[in-house]
C-alpha atoms as a PDB file:
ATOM      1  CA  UNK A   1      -0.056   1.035 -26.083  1.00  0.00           C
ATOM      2  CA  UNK A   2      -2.602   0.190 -23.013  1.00  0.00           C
ATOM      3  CA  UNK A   3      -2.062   1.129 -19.560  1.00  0.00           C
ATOM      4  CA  UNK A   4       0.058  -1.476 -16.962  1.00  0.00           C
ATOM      5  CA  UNK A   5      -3.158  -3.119 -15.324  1.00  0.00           C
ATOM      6  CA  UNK A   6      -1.010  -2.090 -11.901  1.00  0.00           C
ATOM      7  CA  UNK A   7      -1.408   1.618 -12.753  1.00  0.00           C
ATOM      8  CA  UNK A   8      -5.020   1.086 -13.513  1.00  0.00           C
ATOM      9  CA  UNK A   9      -5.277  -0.717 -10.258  1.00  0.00           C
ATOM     10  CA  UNK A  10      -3.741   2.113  -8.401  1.00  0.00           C
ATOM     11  CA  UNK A  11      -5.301   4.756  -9.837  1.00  0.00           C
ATOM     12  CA  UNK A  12      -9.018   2.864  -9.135  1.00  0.00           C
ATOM     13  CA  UNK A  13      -7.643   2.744  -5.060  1.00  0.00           C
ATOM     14  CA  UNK A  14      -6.539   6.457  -5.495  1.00  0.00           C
ATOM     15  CA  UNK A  15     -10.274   6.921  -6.134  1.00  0.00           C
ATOM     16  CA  UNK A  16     -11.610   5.358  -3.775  1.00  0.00           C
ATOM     17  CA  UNK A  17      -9.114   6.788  -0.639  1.00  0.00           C
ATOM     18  CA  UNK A  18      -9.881  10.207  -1.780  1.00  0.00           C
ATOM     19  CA  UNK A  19     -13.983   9.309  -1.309  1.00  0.00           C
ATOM     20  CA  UNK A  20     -13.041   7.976   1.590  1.00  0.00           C
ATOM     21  CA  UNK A  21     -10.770  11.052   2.864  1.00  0.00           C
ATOM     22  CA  UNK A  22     -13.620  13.062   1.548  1.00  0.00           C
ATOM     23  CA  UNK A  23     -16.273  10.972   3.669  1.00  0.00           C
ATOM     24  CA  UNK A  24     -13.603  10.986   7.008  1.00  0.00           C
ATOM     25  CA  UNK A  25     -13.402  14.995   6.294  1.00  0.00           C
ATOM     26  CA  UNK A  26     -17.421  15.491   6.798  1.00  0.00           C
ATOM     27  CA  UNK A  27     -17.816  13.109   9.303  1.00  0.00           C
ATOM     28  CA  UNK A  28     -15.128  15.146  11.297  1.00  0.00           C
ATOM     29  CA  UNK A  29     -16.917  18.446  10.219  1.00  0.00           C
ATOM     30  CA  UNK A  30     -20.194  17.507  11.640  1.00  0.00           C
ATOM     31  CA  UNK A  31     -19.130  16.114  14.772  1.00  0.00           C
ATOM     32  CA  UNK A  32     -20.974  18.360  16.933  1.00  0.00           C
ATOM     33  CA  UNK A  33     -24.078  18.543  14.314  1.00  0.00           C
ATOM     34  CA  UNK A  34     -27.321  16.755  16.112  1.00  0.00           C
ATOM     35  CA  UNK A  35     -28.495  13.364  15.073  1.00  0.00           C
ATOM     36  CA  UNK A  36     -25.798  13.900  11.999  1.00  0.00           C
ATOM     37  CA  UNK A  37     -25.067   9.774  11.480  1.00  0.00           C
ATOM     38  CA  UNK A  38     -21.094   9.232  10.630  1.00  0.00           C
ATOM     39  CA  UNK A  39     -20.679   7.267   7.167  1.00  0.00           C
ATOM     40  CA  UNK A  40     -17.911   5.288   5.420  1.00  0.00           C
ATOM     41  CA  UNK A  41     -17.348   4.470   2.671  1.00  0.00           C
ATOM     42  CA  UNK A  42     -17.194   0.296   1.601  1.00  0.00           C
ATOM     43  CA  UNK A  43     -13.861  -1.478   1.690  1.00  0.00           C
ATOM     44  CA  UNK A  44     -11.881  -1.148  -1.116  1.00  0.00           C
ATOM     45  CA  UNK A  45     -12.039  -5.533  -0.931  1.00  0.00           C
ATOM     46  CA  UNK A  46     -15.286  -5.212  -2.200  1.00  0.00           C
ATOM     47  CA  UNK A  47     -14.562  -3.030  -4.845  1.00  0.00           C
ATOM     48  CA  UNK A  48     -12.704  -5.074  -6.484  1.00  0.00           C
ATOM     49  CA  UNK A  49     -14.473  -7.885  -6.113  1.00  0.00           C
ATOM     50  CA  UNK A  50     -17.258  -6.625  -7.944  1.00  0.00           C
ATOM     51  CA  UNK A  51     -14.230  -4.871 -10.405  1.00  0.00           C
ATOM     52  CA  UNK A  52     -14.509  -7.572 -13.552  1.00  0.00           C
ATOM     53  CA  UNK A  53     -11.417  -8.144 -15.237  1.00  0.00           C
ATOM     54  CA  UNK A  54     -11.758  -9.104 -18.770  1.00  0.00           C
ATOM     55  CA  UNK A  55      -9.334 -10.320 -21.693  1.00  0.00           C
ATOM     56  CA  UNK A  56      -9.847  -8.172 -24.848  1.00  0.00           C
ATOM     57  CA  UNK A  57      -8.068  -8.733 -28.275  1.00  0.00           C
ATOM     58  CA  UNK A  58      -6.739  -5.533 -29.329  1.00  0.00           C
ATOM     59  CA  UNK A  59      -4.794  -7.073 -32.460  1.00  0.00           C
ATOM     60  CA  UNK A  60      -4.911 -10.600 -33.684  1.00  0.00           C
ATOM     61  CA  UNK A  61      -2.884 -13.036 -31.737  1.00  0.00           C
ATOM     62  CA  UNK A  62      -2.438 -10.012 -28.906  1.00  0.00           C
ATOM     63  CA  UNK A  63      -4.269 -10.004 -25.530  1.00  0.00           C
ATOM     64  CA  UNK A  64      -4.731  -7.316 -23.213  1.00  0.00           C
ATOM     65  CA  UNK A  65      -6.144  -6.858 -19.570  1.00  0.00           C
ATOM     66  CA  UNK A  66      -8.874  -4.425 -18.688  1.00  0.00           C
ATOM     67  CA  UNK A  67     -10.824  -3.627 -15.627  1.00  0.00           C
ATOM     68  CA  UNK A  68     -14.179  -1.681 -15.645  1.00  0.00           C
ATOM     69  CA  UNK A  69     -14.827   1.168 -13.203  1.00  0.00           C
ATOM     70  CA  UNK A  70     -17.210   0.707  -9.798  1.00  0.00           C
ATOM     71  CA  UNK A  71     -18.488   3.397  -8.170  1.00  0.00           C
ATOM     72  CA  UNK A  72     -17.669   3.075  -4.154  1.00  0.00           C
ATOM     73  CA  UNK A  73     -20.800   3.074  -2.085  1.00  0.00           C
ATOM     74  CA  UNK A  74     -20.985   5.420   1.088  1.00  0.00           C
ATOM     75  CA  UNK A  75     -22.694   3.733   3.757  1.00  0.00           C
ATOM     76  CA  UNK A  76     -23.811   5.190   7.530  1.00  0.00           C
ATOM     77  CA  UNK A  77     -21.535   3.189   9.682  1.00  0.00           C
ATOM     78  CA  UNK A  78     -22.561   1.263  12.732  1.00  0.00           C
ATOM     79  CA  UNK A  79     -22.015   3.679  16.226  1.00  0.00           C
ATOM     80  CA  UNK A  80     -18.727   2.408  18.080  1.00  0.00           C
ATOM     81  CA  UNK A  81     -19.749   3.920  21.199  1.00  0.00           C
ATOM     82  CA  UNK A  82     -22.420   4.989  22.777  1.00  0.00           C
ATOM     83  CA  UNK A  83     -24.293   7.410  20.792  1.00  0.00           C
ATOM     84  CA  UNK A  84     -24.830  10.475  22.668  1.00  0.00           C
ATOM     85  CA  UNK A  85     -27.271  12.388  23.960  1.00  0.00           C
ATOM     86  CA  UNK A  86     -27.523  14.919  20.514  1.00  0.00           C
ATOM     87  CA  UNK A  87     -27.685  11.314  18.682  1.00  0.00           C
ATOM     88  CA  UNK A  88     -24.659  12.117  16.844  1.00  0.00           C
ATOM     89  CA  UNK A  89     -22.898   9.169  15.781  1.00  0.00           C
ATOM     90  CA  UNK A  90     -18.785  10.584  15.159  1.00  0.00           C
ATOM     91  CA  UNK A  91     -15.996   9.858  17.541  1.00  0.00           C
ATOM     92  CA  UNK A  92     -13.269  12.038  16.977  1.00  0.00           C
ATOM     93  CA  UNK A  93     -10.651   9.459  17.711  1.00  0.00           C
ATOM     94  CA  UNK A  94     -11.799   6.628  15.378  1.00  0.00           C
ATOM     95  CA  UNK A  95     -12.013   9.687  12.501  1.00  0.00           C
ATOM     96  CA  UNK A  96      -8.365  10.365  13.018  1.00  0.00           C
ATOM     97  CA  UNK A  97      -7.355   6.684  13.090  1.00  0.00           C
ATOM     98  CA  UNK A  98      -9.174   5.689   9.819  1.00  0.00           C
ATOM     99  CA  UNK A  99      -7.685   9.512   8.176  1.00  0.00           C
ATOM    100  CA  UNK A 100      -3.934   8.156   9.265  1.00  0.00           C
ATOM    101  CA  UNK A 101      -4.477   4.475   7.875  1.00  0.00           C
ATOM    102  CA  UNK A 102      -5.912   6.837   4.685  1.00  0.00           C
ATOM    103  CA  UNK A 103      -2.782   8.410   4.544  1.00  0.00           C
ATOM    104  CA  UNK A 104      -0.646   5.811   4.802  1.00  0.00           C
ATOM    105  CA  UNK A 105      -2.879   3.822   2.057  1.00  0.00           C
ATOM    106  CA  UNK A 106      -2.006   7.065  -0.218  1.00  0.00           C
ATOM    107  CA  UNK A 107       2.247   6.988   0.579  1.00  0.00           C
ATOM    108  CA  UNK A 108       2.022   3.068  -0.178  1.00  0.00           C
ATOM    109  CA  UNK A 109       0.129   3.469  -3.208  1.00  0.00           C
ATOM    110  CA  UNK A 110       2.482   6.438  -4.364  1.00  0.00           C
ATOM    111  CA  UNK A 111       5.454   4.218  -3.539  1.00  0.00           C
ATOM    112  CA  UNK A 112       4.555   1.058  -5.388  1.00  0.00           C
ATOM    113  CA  UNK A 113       3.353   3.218  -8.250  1.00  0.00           C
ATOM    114  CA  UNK A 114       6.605   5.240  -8.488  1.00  0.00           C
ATOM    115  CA  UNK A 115       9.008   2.050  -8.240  1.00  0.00           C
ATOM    116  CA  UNK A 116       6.867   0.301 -11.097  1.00  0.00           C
ATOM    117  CA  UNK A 117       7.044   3.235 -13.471  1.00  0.00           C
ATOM    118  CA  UNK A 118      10.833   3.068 -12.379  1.00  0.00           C
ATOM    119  CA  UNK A 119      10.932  -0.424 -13.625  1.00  0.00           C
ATOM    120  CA  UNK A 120       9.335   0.341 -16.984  1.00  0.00           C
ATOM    121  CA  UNK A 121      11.799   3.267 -17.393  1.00  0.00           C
ATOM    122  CA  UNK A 122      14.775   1.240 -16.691  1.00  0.00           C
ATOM    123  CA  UNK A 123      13.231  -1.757 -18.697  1.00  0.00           C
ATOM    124  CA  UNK A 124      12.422   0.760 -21.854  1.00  0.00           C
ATOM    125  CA  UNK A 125      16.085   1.837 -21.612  1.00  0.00           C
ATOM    126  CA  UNK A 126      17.521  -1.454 -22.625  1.00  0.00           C
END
């Protein structure tokens, strides 16, 4: 049996927040580092915009869903305030914001992915 599309789905945005933690992590390590410029990493919109979704026949007269991988692109991010004098690029505060809306992205993701299974179990029980 194939995988729920859904748990594909969350499992691709899993991905991608824990490049993104990853990213948030370095930029907040090199904050004092000279001319370091902070990155992000693209929106997860755009990955899955370029994510294709295809119909494949498994068995005759059976379809199935399937989504092919794309790699997340890390990108230097635009300065949001004035760069300063070392020409480093991080501001503390915006790191922590975008590592608490990362966090919260992981508990949502956790929580739709947890009631789903749910559903299946309860739905394989009858």
């Amino acid at each position: 049996m194939d995988p729920v599309n859904l748990f594909d789905l969350a499992a691709q945005q899993a991905r991608w927040l824990s490049v993104r933690q990853t990213t948030i992590a370095g930029n907040v390590a090199n904050a004092n580092t000279p001319g370091y410029r902070a990155n992000d990493v693209e929106p997860f919109e755009q990955v899955l915009d370029r994510t294709r979704v295809a119909m494949t026949a498994t068995q005759a007269g059976h379809l199935g869903g399937g989504a092919t991988d794309a790699n997340y692109a890390v990108r230097q991010q635009e300065p949001e305030t004035a760069v300063l004098p070392s020409e480093n690029t991080v501001a503390l505060e915006s790191e922590l914001i975008k590592a608490g809306e990362v966090r919260r992205s992981f508990e949502l993701n956790t929580a739709i992915v947890k009631a789903f299974h749910r559903m299946v179990m309860l739905s394989s029980k009858a």
